[in-house]
C-alpha atoms as a PDB file:
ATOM      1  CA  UNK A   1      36.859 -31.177 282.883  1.00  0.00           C
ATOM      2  CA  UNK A   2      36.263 -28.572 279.860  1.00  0.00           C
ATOM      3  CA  UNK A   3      38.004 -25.544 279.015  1.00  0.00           C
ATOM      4  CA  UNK A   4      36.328 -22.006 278.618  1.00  0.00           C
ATOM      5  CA  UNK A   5      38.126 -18.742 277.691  1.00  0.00           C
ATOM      6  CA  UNK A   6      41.291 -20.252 278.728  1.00  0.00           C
ATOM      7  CA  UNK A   7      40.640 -21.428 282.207  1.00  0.00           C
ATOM      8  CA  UNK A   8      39.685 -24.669 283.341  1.00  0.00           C
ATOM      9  CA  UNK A   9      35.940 -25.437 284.692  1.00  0.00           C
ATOM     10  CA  UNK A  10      35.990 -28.665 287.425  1.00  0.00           C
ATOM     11  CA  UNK A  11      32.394 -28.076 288.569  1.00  0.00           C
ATOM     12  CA  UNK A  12      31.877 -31.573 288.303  1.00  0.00           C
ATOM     13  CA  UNK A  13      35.091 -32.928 290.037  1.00  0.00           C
ATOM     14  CA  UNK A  14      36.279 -33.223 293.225  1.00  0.00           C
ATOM     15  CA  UNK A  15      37.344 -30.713 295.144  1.00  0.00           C
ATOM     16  CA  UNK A  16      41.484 -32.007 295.443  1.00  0.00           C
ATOM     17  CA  UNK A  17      41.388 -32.252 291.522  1.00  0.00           C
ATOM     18  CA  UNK A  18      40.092 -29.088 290.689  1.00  0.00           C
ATOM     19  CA  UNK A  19      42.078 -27.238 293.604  1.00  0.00           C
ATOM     20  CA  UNK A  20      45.131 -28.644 291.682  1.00  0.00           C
ATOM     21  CA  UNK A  21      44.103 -27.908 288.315  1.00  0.00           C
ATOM     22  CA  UNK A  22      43.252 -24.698 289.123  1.00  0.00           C
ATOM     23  CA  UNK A  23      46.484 -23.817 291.188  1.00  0.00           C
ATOM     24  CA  UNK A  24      48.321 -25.428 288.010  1.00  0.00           C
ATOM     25  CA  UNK A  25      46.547 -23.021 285.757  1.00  0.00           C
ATOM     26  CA  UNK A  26      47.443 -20.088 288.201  1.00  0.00           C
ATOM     27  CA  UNK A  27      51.511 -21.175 288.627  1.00  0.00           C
ATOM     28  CA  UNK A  28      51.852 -21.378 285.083  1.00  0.00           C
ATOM     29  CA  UNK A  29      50.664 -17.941 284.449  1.00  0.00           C
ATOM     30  CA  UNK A  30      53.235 -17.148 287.342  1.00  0.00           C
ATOM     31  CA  UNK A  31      56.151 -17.759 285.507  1.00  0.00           C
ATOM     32  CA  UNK A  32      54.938 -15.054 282.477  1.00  0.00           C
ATOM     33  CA  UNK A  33      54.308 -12.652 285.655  1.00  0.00           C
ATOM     34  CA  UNK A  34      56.459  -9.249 284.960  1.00  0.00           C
ATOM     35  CA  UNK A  35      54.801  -6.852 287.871  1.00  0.00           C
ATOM     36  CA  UNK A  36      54.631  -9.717 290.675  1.00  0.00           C
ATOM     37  CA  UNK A  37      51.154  -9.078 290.858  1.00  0.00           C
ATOM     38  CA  UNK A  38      49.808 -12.430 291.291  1.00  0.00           C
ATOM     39  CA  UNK A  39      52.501 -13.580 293.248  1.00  0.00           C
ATOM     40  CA  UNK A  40      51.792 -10.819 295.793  1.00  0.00           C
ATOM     41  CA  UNK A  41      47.876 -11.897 295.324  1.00  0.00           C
ATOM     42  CA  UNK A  42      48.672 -15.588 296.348  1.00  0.00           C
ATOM     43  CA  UNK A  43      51.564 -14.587 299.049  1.00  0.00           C
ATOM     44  CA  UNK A  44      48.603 -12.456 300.631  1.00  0.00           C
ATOM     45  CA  UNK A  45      45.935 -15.609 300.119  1.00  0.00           C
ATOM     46  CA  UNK A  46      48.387 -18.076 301.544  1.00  0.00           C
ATOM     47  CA  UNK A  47      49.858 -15.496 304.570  1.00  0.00           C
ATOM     48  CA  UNK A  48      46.088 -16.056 306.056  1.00  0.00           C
ATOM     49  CA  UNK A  49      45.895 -19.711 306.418  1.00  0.00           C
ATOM     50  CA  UNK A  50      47.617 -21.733 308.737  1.00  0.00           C
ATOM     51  CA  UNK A  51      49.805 -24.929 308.662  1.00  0.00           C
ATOM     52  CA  UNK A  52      47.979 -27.833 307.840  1.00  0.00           C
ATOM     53  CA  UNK A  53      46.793 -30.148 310.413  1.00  0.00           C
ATOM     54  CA  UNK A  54      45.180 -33.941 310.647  1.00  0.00           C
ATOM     55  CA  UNK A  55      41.973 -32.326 311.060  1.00  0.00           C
ATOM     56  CA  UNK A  56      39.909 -32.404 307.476  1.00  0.00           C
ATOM     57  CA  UNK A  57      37.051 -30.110 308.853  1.00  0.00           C
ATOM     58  CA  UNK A  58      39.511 -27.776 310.159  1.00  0.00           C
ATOM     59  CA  UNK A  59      41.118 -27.721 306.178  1.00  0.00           C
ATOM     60  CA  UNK A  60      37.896 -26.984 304.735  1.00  0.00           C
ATOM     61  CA  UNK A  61      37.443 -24.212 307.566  1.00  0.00           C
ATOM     62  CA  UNK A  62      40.807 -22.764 306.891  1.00  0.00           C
ATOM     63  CA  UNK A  63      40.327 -23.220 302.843  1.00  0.00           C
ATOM     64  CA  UNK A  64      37.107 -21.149 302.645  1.00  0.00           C
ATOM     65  CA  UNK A  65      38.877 -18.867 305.088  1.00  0.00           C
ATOM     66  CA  UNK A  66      41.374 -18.211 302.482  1.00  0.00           C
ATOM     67  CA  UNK A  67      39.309 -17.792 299.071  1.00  0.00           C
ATOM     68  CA  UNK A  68      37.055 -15.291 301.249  1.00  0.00           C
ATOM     69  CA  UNK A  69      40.308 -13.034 301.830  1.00  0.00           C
ATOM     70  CA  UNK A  70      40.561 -13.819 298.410  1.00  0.00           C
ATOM     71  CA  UNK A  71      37.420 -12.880 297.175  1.00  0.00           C
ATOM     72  CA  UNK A  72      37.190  -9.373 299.666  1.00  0.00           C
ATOM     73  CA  UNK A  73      41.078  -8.610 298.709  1.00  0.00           C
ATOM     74  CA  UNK A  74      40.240  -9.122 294.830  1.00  0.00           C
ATOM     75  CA  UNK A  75      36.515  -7.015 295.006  1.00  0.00           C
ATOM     76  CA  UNK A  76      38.737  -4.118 296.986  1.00  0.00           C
ATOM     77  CA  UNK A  77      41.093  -4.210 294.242  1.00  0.00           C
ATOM     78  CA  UNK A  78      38.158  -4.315 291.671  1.00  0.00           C
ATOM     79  CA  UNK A  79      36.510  -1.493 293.198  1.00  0.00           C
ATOM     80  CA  UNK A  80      39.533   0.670 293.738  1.00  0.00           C
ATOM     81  CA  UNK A  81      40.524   0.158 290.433  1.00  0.00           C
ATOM     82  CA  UNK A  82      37.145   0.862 288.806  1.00  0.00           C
ATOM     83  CA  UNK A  83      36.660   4.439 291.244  1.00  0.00           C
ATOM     84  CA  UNK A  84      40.551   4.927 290.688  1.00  0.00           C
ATOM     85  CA  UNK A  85      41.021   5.083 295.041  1.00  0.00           C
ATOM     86  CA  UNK A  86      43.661   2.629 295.104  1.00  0.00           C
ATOM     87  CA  UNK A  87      46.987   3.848 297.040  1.00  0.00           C
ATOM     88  CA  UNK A  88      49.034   0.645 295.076  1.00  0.00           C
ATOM     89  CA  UNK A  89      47.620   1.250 291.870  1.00  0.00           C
ATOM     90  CA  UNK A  90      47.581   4.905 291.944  1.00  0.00           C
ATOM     91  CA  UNK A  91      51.152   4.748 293.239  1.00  0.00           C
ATOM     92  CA  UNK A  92      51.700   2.293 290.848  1.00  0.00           C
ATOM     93  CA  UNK A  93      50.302   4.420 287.541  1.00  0.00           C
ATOM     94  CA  UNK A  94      51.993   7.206 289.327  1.00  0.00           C
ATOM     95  CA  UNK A  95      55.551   5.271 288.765  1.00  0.00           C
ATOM     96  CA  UNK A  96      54.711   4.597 285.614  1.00  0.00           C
ATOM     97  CA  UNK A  97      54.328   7.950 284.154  1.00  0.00           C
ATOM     98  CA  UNK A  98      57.192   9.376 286.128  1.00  0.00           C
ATOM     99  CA  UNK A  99      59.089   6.671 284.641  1.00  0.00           C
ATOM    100  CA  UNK A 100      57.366   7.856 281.245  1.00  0.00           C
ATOM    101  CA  UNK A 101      58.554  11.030 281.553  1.00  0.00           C
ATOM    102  CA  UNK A 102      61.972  10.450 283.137  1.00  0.00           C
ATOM    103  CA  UNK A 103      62.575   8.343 280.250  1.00  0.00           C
ATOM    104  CA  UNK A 104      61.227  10.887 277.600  1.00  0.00           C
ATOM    105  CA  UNK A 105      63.679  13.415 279.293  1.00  0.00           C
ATOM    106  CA  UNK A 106      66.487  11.038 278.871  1.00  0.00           C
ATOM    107  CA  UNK A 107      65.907  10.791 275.212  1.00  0.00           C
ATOM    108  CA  UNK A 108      65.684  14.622 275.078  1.00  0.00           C
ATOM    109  CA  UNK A 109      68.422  15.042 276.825  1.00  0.00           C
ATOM    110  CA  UNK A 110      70.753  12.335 274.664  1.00  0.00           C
ATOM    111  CA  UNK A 111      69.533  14.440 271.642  1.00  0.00           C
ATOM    112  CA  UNK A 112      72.047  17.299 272.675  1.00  0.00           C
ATOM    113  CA  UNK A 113      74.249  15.386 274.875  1.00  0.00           C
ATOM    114  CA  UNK A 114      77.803  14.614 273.896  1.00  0.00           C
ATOM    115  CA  UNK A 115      78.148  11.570 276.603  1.00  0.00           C
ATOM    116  CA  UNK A 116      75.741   9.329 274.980  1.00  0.00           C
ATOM    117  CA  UNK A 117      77.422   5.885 276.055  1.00  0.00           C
ATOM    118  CA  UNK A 118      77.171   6.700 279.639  1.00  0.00           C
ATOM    119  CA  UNK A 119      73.434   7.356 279.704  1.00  0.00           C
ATOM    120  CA  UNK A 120      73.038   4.223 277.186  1.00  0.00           C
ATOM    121  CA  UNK A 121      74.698   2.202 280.330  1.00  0.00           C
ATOM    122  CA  UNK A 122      72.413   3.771 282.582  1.00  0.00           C
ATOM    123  CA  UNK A 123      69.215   2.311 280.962  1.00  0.00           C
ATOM    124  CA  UNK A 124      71.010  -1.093 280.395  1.00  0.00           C
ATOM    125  CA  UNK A 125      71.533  -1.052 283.771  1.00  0.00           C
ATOM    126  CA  UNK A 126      67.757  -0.062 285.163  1.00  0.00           C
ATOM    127  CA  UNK A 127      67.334  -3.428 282.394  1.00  0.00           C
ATOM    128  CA  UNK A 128      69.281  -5.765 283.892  1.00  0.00           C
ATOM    129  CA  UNK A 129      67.845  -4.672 287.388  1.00  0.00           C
ATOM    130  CA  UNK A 130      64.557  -5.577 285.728  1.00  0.00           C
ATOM    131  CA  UNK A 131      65.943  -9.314 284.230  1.00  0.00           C
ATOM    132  CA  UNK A 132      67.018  -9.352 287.712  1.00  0.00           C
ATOM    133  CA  UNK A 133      64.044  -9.053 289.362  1.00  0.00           C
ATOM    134  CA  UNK A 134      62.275 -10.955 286.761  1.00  0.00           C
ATOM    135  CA  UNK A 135      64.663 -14.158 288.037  1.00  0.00           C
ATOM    136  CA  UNK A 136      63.971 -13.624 291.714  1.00  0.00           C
ATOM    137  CA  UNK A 137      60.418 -13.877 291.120  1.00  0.00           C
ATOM    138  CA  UNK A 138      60.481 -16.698 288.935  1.00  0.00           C
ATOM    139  CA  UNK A 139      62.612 -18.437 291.777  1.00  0.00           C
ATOM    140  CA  UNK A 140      59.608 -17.088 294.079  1.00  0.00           C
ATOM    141  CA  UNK A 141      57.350 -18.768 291.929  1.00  0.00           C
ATOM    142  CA  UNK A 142      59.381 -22.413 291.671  1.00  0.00           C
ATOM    143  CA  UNK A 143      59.299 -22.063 295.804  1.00  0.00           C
ATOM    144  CA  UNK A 144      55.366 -21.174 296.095  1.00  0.00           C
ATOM    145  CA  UNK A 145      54.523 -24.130 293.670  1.00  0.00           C
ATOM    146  CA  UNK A 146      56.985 -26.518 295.625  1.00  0.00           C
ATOM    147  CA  UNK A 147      55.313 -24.746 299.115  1.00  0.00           C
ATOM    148  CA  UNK A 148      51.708 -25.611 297.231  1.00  0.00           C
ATOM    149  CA  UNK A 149      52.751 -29.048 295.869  1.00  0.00           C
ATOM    150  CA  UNK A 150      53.688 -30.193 299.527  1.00  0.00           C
ATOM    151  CA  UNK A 151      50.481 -28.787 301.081  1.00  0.00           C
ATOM    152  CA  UNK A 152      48.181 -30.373 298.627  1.00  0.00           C
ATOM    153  CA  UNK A 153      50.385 -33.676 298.884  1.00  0.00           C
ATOM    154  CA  UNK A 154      48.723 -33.515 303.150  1.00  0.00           C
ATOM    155  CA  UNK A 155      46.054 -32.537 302.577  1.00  0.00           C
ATOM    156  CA  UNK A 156      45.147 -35.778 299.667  1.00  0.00           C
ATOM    157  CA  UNK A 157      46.891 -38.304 302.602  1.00  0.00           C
ATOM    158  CA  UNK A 158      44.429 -40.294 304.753  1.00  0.00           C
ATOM    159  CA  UNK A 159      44.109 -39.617 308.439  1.00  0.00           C
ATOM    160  CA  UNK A 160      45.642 -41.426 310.878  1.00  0.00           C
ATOM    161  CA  UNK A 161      42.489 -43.804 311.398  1.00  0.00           C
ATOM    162  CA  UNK A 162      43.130 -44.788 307.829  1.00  0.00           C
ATOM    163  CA  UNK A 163      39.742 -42.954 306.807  1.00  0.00           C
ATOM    164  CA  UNK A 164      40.052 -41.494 303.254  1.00  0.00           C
ATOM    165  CA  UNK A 165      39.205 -37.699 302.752  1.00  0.00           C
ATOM    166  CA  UNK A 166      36.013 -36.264 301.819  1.00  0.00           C
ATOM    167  CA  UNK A 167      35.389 -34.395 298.625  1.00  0.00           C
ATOM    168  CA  UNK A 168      34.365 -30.881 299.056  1.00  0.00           C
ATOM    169  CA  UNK A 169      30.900 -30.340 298.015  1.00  0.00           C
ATOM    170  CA  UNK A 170      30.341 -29.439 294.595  1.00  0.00           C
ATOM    171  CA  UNK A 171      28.800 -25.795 295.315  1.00  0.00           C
ATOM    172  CA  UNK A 172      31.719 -24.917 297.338  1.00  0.00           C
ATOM    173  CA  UNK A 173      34.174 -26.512 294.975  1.00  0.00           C
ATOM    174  CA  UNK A 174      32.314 -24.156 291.980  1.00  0.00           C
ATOM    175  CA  UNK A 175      32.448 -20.933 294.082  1.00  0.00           C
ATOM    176  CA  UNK A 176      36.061 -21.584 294.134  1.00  0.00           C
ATOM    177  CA  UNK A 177      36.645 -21.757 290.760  1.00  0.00           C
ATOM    178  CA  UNK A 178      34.327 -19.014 289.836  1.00  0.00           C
ATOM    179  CA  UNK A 179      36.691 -16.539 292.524  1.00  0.00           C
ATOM    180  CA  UNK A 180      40.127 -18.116 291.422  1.00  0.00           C
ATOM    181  CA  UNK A 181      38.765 -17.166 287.668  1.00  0.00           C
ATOM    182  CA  UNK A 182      37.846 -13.670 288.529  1.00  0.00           C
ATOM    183  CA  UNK A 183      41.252 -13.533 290.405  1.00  0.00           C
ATOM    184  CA  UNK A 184      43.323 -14.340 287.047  1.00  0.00           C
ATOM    185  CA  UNK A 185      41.171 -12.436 284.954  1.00  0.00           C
ATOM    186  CA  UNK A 186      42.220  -9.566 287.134  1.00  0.00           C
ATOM    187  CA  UNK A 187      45.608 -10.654 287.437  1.00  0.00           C
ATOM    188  CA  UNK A 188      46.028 -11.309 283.547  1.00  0.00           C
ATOM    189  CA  UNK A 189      44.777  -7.618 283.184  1.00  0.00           C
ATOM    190  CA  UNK A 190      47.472  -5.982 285.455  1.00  0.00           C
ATOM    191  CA  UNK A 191      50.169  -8.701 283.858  1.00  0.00           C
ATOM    192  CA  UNK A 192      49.302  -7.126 280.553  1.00  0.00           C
ATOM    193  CA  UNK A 193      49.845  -3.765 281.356  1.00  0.00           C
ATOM    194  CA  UNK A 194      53.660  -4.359 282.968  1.00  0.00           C
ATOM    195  CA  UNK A 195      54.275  -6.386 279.529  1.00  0.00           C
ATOM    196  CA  UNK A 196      52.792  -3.348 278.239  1.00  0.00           C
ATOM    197  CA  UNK A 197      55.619  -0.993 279.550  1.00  0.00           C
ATOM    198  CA  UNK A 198      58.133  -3.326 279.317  1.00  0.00           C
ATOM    199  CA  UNK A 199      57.425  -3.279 275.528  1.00  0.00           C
ATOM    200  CA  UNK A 200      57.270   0.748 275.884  1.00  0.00           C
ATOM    201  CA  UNK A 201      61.014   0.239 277.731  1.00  0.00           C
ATOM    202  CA  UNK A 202      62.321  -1.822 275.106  1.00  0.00           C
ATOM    203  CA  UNK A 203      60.820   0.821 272.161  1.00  0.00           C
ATOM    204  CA  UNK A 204      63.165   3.408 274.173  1.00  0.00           C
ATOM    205  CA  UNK A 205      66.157   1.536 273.841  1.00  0.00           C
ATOM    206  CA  UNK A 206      65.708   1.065 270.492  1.00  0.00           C
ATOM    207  CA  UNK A 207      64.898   4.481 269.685  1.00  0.00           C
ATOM    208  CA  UNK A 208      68.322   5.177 271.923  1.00  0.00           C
ATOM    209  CA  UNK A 209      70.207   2.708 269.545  1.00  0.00           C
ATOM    210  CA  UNK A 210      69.106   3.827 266.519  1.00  0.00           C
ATOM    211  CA  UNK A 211      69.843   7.715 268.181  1.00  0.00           C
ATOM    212  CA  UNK A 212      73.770   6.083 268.981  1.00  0.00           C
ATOM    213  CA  UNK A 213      74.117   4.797 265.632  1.00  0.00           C
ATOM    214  CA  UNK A 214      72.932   8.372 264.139  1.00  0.00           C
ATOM    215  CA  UNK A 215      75.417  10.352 266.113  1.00  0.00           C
ATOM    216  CA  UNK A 216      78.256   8.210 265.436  1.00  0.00           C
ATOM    217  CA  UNK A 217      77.327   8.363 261.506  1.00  0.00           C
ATOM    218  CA  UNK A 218      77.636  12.335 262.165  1.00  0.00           C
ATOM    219  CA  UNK A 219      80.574  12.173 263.828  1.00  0.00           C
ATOM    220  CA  UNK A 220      82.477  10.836 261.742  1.00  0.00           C
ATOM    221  CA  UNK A 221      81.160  12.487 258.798  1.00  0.00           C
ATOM    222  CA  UNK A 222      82.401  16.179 260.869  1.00  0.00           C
ATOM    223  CA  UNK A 223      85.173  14.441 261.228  1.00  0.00           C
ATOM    224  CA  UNK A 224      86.004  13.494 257.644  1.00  0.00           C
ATOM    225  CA  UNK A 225      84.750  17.136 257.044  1.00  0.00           C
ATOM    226  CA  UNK A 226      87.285  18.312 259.480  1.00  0.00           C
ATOM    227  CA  UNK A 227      90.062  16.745 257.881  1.00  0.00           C
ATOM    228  CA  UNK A 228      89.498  17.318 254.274  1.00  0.00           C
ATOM    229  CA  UNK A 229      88.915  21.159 255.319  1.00  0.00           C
ATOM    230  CA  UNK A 230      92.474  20.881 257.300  1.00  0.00           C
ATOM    231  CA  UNK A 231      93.869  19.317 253.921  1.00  0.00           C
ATOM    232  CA  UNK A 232      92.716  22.325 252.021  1.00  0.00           C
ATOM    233  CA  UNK A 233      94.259  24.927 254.737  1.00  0.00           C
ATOM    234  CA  UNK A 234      97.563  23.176 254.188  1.00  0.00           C
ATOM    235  CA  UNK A 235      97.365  23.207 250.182  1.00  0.00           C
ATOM    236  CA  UNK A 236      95.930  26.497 250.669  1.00  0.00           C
ATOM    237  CA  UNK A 237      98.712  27.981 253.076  1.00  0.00           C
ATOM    238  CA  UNK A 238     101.405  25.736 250.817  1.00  0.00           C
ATOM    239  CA  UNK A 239      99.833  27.693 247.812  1.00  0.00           C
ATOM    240  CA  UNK A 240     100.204  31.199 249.133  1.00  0.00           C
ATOM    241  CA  UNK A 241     103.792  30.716 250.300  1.00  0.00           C
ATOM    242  CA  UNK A 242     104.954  29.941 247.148  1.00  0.00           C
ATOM    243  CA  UNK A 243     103.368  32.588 245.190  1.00  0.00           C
ATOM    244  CA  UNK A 244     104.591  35.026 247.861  1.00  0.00           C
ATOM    245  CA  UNK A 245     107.762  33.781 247.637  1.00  0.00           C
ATOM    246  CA  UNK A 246     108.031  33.802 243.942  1.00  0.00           C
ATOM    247  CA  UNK A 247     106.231  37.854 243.801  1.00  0.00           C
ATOM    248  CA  UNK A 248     109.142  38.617 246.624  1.00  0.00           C
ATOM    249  CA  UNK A 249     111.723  37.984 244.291  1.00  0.00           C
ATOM    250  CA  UNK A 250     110.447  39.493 241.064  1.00  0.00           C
ATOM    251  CA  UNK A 251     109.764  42.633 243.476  1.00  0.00           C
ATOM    252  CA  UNK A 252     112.815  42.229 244.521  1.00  0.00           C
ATOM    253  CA  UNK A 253     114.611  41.871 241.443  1.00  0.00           C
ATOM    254  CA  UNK A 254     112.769  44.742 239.683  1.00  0.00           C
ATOM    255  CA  UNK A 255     114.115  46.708 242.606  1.00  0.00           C
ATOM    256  CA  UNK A 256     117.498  46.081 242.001  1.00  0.00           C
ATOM    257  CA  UNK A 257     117.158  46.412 238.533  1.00  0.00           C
ATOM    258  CA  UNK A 258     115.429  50.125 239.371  1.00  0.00           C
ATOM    259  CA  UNK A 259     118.426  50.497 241.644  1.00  0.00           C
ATOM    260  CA  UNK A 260     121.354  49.875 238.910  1.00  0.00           C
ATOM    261  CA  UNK A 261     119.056  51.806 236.389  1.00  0.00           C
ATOM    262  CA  UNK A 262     118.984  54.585 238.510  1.00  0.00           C
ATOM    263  CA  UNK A 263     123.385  54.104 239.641  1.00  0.00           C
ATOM    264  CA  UNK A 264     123.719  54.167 236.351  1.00  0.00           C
ATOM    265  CA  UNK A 265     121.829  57.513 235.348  1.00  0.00           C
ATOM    266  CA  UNK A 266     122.939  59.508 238.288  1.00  0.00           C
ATOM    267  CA  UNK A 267     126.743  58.271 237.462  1.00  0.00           C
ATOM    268  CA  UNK A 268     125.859  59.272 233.609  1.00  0.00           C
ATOM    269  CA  UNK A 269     124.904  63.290 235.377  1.00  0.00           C
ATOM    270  CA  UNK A 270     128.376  63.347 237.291  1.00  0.00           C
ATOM    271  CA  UNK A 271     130.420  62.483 234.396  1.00  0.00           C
ATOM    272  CA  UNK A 272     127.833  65.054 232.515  1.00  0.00           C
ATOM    273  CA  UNK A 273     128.547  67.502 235.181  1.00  0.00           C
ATOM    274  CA  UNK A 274     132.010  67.305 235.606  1.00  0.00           C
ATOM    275  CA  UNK A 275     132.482  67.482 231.680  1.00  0.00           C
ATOM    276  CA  UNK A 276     130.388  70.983 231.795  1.00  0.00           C
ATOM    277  CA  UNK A 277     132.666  72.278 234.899  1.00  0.00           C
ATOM    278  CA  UNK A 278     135.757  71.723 232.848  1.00  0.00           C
ATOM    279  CA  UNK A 279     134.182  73.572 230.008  1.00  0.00           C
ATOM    280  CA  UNK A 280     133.095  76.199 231.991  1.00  0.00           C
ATOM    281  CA  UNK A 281     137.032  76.725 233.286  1.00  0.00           C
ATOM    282  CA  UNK A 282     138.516  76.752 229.892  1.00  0.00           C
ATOM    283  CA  UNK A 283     135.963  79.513 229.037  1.00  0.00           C
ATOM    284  CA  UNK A 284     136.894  81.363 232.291  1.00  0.00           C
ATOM    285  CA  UNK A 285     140.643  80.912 231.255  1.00  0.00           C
ATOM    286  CA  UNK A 286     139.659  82.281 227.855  1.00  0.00           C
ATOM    287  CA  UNK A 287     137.724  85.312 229.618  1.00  0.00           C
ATOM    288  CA  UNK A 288     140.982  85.951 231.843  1.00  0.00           C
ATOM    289  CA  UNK A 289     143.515  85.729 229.101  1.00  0.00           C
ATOM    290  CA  UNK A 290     141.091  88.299 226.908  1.00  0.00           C
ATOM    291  CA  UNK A 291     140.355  90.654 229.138  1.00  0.00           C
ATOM    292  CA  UNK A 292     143.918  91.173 230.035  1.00  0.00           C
ATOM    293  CA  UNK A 293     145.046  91.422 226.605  1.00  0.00           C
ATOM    294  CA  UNK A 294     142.433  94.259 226.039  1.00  0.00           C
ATOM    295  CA  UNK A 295     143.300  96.006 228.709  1.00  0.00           C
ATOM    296  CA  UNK A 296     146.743  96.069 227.606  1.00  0.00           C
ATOM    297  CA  UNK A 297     145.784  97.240 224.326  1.00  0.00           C
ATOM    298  CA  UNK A 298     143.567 100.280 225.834  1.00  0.00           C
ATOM    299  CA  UNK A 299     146.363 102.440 227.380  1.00  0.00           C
ATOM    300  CA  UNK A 300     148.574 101.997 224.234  1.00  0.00           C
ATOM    301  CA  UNK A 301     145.559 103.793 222.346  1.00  0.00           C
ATOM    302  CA  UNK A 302     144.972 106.671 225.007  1.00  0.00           C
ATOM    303  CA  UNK A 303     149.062 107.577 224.498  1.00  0.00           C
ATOM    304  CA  UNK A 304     148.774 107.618 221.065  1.00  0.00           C
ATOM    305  CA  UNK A 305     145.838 110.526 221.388  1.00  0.00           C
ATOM    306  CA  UNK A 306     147.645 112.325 223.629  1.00  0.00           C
ATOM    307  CA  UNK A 307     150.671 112.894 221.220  1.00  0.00           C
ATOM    308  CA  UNK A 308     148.531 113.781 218.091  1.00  0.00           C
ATOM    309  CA  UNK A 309     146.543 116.418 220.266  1.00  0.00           C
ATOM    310  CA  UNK A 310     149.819 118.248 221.085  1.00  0.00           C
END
């Protein structure tokens, strides 16, 4: 058996061997499956062929049965895919970019949003679902190789007559391998692109990290703004008390100086006053006093004329 490009060629072996090697080859690349394409591929392949009987020509009927469904599904799914007709992979790339975008809109949206841990748990949790689904089909997997296992195991026993089983042909035993190739080729391609957006998924979470970690880092720089500008209200407001406490009382005592400035002036005019009203009486005593001695003396001197005329 020789190797090319990865898969294995069993042109010259039997047709049990190869089968084996090949399904081998096929249910190891199933446990690396992210989409579940090729275990929907082989679910479909196996869905069309019956239990296994004690009849080996009825095998080999039921076998080629199955890699032609394989080989018309896989050609409808190379066509559809090369026109770009395909329902599932339209519908498919159709998810994807709606995912795309819904995800592009989350990341716009967490650059304004205040609730960031919330939508962060969101997206972990459409992750787990993924690791989740990842599981069941591994389990899928483990069951379709143990469901493979046990019909290859009847189909390699002899018949009841004891008679061993017959190879299959090489040329059928070739075609085989040439459509289960083509099938993984295909299937690698589509595997590739779901490991491509799962590598797109995890670039968005840690874009949404590294987003977290910046709008903490602001945070708490506002807040440590926050509180040294609350500190400097405080000193601020501290500040201005005091110096209008201390100009309120030097107003307030040049006032009352003002005040006993000014008592003491308009106490200095009464006393002024009062000494000028006393003055003024004594010279209105003096006036009295005068003008009745003069006219005393004036009608003495009339008398006097009066005689010296006669």
């Amino acid at each position: 058996m020789t190797v090319t490009n990865g898969q294995h060629d069993t042109r010259g072996e039997s047709f049990d061997g190869s089968g084996a090697d090949a399904l081998d080859a096929l249910l190891e690349a199933l446990r690396d499956d992210q989409g579940g394409a090729r275990t929907e591929a082989l679910k479909r392949a196996i869905d069309h062929r019956p239990e296994p009987d004690d009849t080996q020509d009825r095998r080999r009927t039921e076998l080629a049965a199955a890699v032609q469904q394989l080989e018309a599904d896989v050609q409808a799914l190379s066509e559809s895919t090369d026109d770009g007709e395909s329902d599932d992979v339209r519908a498919e790339l159709d998810a994807a970019a709606d995912e795309r975008e819904a995800l592009r809109a989350a990341v716009d949206e967490l650059r304004t949003a205040t609730d960031v841990q919330d939508r962060i748990e969101t997206i972990e949790g459409g992750l787990s679902d993924l690791a989740e689904r990842q599981a069941a089909l591994e389990t899928a997997a483990r069951e379709l190789r143990s469901d493979l296992d046990g019909d290859e195991t009847t189909e390699t026993q002899p018949d009841a007559d004891g008679d061993a089983s017959p190879s299959e042909p090489p040329g059928d035993q070739a075609d085989v391998t040439e459509r289960i190739d083509h099938l993984e080729r295909i299937l690698d391609t589509r595997t590739t692109a779901l490991a491509s957006k799962a590598r797109r998924i995890e670039t968005v979470e840690t874009r949404l990290d590294d987003l977290e970690s910046s709008l903490d880092e602001r945070t708490n720089a506002l807040e440590d703004d926050l509180d040294a500008v609350n500190e400097t209200l405080e000193e601020a407001a501290t500040m201005l008390q005091s110096e209008t406490r201390d100009e309120l009382e030097s107003v307030r005592a040049e006032l009352e100086e003002r005040i006993d400035a000014l008592e003491s002036e308009f106490e200095s005019a009464v006393d002024s006053l009062e000494d000028d009203v006393d003055t003024l009486e004594w010279h209105a005593v003096d006036m009295i006093q005068w003008r009745k001695s003069y006219e005393e003396s004036v009608p003495d001197a009339d008398g006097e004329d009066r005689k010296n005329s006669t």
